[in-house]
Protein backbone atom coordinates (compact mmCIF):
# COMPACT_ATOMS: atom_id res chain seq x y z
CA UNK A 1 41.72 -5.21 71.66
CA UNK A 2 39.67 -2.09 71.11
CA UNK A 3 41.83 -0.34 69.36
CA UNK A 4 42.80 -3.80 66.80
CA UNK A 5 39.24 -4.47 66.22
CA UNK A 6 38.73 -0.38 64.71
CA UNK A 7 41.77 -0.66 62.84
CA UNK A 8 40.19 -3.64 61.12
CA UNK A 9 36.96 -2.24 60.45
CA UNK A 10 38.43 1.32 59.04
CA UNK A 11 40.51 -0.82 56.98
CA UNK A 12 38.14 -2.88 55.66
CA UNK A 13 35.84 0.11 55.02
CA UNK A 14 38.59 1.48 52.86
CA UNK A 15 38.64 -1.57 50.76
CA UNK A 16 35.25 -1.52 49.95
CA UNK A 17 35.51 1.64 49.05
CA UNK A 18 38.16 1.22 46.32
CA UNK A 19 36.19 -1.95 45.22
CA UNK A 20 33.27 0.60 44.93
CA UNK A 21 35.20 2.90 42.39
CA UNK A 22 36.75 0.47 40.61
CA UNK A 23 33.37 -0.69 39.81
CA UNK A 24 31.91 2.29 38.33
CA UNK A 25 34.65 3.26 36.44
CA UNK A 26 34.91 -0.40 34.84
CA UNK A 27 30.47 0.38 33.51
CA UNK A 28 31.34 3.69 32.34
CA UNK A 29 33.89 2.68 29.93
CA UNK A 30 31.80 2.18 27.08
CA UNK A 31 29.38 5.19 27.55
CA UNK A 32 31.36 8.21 26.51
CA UNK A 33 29.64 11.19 26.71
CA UNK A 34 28.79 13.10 23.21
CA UNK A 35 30.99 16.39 24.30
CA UNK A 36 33.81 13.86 24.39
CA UNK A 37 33.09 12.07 20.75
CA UNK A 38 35.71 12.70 18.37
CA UNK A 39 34.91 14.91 15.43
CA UNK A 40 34.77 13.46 12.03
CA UNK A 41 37.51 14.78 9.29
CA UNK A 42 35.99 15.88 6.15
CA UNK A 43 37.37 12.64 4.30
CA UNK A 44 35.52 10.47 5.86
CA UNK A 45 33.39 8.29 3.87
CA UNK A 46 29.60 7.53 4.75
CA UNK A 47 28.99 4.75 6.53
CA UNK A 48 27.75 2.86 4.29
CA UNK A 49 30.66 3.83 1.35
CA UNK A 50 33.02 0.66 0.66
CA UNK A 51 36.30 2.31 1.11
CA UNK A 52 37.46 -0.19 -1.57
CA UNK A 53 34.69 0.64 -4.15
CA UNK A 54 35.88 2.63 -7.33
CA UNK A 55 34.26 6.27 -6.90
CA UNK A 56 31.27 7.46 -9.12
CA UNK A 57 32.25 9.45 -11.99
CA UNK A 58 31.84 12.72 -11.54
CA UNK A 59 28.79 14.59 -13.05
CA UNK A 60 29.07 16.39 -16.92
CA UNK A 61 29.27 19.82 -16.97
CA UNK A 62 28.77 19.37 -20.45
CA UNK A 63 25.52 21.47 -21.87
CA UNK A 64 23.52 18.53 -23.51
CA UNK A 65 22.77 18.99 -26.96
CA UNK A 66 18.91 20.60 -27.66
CA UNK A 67 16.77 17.91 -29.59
CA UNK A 68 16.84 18.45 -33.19
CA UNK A 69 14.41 19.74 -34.52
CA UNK A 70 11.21 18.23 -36.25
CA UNK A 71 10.52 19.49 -40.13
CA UNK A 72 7.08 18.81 -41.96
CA UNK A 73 6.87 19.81 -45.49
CA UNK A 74 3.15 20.00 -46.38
CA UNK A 75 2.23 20.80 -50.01
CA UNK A 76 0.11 20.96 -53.01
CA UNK A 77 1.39 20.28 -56.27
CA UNK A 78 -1.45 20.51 -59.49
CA UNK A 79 1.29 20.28 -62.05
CA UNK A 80 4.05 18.72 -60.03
CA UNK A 81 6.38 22.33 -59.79
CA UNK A 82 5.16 22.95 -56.27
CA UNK A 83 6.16 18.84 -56.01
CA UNK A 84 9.98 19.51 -57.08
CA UNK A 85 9.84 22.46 -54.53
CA UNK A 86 8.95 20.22 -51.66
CA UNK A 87 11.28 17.26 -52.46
CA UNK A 88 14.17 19.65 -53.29
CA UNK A 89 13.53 20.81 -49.46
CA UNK A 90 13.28 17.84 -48.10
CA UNK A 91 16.61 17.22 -49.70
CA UNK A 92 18.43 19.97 -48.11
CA UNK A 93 16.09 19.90 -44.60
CA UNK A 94 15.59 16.61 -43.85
CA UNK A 95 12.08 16.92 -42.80
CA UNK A 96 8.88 14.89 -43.46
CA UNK A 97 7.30 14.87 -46.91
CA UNK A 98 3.36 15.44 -46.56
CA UNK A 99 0.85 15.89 -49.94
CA UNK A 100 -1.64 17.95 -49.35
CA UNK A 101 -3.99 15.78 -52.08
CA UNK A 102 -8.07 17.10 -52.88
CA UNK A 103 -11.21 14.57 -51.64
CA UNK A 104 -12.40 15.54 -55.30
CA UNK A 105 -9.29 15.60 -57.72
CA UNK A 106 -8.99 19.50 -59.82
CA UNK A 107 -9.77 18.73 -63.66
CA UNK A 108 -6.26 17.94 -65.33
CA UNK A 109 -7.20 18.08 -68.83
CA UNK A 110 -8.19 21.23 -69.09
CA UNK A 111 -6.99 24.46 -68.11
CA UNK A 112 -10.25 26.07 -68.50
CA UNK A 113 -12.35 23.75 -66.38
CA UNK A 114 -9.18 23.99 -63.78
CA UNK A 115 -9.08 27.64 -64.08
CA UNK A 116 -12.80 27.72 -63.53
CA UNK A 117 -13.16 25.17 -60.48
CA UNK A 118 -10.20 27.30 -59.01
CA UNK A 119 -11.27 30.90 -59.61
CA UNK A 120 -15.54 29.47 -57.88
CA UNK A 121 -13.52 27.96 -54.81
CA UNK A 122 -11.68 31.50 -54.60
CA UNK A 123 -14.65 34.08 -54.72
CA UNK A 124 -16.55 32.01 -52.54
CA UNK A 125 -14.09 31.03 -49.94
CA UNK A 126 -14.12 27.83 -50.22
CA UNK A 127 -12.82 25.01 -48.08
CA UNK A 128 -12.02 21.89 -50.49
CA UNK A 129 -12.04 18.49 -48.16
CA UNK A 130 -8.45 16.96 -48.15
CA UNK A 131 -7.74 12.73 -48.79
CA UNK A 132 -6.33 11.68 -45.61
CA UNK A 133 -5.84 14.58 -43.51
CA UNK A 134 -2.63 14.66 -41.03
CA UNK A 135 -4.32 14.15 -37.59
CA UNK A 136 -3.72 16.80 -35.12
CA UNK A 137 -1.47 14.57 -32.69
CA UNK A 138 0.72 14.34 -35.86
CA UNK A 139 0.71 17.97 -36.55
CA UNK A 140 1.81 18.71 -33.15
CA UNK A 141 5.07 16.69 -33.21
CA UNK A 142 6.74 19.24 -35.32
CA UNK A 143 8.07 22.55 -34.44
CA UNK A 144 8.83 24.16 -37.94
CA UNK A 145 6.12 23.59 -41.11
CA UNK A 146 7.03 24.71 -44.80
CA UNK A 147 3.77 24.70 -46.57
CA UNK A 148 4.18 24.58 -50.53
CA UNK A 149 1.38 25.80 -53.61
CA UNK A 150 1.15 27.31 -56.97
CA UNK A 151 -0.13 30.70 -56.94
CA UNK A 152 -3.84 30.57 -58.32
CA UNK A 153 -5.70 33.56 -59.35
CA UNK A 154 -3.32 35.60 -57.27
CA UNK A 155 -3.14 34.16 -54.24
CA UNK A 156 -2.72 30.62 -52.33
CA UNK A 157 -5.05 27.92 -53.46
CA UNK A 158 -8.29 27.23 -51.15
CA UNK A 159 -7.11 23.99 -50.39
CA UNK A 160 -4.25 25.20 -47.85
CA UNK A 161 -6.77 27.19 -46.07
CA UNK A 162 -8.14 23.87 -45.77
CA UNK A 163 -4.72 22.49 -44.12
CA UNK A 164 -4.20 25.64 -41.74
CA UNK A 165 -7.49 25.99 -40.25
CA UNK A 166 -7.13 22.12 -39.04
CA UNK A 167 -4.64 22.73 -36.69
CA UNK A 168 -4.91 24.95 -33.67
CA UNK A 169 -1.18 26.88 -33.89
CA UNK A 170 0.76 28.33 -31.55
CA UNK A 171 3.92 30.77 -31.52
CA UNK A 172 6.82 27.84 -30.95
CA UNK A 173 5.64 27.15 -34.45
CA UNK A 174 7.79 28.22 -37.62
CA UNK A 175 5.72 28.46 -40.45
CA UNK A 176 7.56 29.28 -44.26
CA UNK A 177 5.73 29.64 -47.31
CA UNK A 178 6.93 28.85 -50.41
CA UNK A 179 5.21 29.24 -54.07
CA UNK A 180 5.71 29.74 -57.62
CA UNK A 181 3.56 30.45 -60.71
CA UNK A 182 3.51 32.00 -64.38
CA UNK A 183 5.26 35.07 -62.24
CA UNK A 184 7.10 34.65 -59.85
CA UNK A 185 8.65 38.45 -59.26
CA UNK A 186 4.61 39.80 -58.84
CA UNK A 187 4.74 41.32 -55.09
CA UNK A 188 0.52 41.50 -55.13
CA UNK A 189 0.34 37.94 -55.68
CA UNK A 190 3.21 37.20 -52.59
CA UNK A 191 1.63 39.68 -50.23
CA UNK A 192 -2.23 37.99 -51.16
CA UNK A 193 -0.71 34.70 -50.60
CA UNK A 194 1.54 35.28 -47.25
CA UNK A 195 -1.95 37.69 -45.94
CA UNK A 196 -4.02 34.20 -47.09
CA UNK A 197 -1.77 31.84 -44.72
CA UNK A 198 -1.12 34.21 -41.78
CA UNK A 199 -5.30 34.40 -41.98
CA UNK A 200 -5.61 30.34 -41.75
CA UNK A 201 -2.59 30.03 -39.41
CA UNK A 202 -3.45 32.42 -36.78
CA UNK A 203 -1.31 31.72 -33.68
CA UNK A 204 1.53 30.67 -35.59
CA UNK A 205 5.19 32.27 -35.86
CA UNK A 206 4.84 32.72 -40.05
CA UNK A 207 7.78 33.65 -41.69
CA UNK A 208 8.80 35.84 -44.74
CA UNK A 209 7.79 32.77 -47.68
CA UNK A 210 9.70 32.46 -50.53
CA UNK A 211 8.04 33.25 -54.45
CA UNK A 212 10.67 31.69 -57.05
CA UNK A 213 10.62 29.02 -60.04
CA UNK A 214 10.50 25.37 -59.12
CA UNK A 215 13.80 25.01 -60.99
CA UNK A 216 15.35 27.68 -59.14
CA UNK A 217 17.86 25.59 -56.57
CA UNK A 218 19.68 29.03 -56.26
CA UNK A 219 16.80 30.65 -55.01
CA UNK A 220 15.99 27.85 -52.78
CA UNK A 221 19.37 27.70 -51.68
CA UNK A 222 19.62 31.04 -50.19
CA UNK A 223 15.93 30.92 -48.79
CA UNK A 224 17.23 28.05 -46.40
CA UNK A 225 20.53 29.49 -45.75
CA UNK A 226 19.18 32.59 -44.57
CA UNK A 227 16.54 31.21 -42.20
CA UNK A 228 19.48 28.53 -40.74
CA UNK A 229 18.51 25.41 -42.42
CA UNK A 230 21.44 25.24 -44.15
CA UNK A 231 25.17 26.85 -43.68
């Protein structure tokens, strides 16, 4: 009876014991250790990817076109040749039309009282006050300036000193000249007139200018063409 009642109790220590593992392998199931993850392909989308949504398109490589660039035309016309010079440019350019226009108007019915207001303002450096001045904000918009005048007394007028030294310039500014007068072939009035507006538009990039007739398209033509304006 001895012996019966230890078999009984060794067997039923043995089920208990398989009851045991069973047991803890059944709560282990679901906790896999991370050494024992399976590694991830490199297709696999992000978790949060809808396998069904249409992919993104795929980034330009495209260089994106520079902005184009932004052309005032300032001038002074007395006679209206300087005028046809700027409109003829704005023609072929694109850019904005601006008048440079005198507070007090230059006498028109006379060339000597013209001559003589001009030649005062000249020896004494003058500064004439311009109607409606461009404000500087404006100014600063554009990134290449033609400035247009008639040559008086050998040089610019005093009035576009009056325009340059309103505007504080800086080198990613293109400044051309352009003129014309009684002669337009005289090198002492282009180099007093190009000296005049590098003087008032210190900072600036100012570039060769251009000394021809108003009715010269030719001349204008290959001015333009040679600083890239036009092909």
């Amino acid at each position: 009876m001895k012996r019966i009642s230890k078999l009984k109790s060794l067997f039923l220590l043995c089920v208990t014991a398989v009851c045991v593992l069973n047991a803890c392998n059944a709560g282990d199931s679901d906790h896999t250790p991370p050494s024992q993850l399976p590694e991830a392909s490199g297709n696999v989308l992000p978790a949060t990817s809808d396998p069904d949504a249409p992919e993104a398109p795929a980034a330009s490589s495209e260089p994106q076109a520079p902005e184009q660039e932004k052309i005032l035309i300032a001038y002074f016309s007395w006679s209206g040749n300087t005028e046809r010079m700027a409109a003829y440019i704005k023609e072929q350019t694109g850019g904005d039309l601006y008048e440079i226009i005198p507070l007090t108007p230059y006498p028109t019915t006379s060339y000597t009282l013209w001559g003589e207001s001009a030649r005062e303002e000249r020896d004494n450096n003058v500064r004439p006050e311009i109607r409606d001045p461009l404000p500087a904000s404006t100014v600063a918009q554009y990134d290449t300036v033609f400035i247009g005048f008639p040559i008086w007394w050998h040089t610019a007028p005093m009035i576009i000193g009056t325009f340059l030294e309103s505007y504080a310039w800086t080198d990613e500014v293109n400044i051309y000249p352009f003129f014309q007068g009684a002669s337009n072939n005289n090198s002492e009035y282009y180099t007093n007139s190009m000296n005049f507006v590098r003087t008032c538009a210190q900072g600036a990039a100012v570039q060769e200018g251009l000394y021809a007739a108003a009715s010269n398209t030719s001349a204008i033509d290959a001015y333009l063409a040679a600083n890239g304006f036009t092909e």
